[in-house]
Protein backbone atom coordinates (compact mmCIF):
# COMPACT_ATOMS: atom_id res chain seq x y z
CA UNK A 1 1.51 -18.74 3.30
CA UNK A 2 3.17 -19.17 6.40
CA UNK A 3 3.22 -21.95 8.41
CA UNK A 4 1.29 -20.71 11.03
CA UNK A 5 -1.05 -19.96 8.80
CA UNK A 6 -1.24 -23.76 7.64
CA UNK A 7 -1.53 -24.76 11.29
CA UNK A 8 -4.51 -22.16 11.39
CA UNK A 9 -6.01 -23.98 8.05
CA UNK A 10 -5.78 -27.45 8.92
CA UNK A 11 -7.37 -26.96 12.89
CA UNK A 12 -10.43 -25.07 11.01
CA UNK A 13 -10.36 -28.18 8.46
CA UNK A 14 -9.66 -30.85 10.96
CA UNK A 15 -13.42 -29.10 12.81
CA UNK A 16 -15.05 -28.58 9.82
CA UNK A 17 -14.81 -31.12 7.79
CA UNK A 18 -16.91 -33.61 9.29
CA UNK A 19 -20.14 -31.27 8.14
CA UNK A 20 -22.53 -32.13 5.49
CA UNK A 21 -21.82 -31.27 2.29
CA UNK A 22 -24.44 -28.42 2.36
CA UNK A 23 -23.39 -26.67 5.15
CA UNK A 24 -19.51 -26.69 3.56
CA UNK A 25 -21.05 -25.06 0.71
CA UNK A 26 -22.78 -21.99 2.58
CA UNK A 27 -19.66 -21.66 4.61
CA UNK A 28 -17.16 -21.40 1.68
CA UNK A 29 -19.68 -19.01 -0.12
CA UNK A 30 -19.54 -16.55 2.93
CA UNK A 31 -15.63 -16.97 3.25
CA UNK A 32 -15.22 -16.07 -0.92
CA UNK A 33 -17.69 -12.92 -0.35
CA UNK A 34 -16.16 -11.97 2.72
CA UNK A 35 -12.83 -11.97 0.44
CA UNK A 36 -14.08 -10.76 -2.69
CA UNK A 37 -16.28 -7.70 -0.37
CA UNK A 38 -12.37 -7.22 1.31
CA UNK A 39 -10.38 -6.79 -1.51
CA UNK A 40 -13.24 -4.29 -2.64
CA UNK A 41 -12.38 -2.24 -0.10
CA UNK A 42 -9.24 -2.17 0.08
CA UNK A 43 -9.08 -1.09 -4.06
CA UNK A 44 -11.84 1.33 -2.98
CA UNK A 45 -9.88 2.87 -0.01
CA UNK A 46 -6.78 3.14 -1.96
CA UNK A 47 -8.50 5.17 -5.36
CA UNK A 48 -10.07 7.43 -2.70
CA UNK A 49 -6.87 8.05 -1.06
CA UNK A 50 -5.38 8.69 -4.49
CA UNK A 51 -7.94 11.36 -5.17
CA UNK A 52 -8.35 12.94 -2.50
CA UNK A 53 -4.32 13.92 -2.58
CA UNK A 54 -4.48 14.57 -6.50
CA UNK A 55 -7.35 17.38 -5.38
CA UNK A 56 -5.13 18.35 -2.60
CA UNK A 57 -2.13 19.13 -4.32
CA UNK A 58 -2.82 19.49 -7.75
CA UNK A 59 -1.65 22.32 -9.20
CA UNK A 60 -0.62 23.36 -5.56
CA UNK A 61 2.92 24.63 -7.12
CA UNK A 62 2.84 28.08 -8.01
CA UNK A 63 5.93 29.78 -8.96
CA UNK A 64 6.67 32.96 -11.31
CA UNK A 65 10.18 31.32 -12.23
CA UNK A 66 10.96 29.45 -15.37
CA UNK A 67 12.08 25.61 -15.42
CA UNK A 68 15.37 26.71 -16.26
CA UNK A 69 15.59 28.92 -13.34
CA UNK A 70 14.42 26.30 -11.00
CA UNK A 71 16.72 24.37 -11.60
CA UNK A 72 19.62 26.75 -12.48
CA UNK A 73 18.43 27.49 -8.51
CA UNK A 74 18.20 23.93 -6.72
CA UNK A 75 21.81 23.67 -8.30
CA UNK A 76 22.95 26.94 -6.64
CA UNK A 77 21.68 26.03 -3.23
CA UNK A 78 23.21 22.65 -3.01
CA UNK A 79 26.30 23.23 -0.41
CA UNK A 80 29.01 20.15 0.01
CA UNK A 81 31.24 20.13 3.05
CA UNK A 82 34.52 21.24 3.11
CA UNK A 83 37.48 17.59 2.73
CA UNK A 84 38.65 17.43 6.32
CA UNK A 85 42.38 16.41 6.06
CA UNK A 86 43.32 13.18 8.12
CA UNK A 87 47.11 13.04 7.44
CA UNK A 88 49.71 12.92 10.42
């Protein structure tokens, strides 16, 4: 927590907490729903992202070529520069 975030906390506190004890119970039982219904969400949002690129690109790859010759054929196309010489 940062320490603007502490300011943030203890101005909400220093208004708050003057309220009857009822009142601070209603209000911390919307805050923990309104984190529990967030983190919901965002678990939600992220599953659904996850799926919806595992339908995209699953089995997306199609190729006539064996493993070996995949790779016998990444190594062939890698290229290196040529050493450029910096002696006087």
């Amino acid at each position: 927590m940062s320490s603007a975030d502490i300011t943030i906390t203890n101005n909400y506190w220093n208004m708050l907490r003057n309220l009857n004890d009822e009142v601070k119970l209603r209000l911390a039982s919307m805050l923990t729903a309104s984190v529990v219904e967030h983190r919901d969400k965002s678990v939600s949002e992220k599953v659904s992202i996850t799926e919806a690129m595992v339908k995209k690109y699953a089995g997306a790859w199609e190729d006539d070529r064996t493993s070996d010759e995949i790779i016998s054929d990444v190594y062939a196309s890698r290229s290196s520069k040529p050493v450029i010489d910096f002696s006087l």
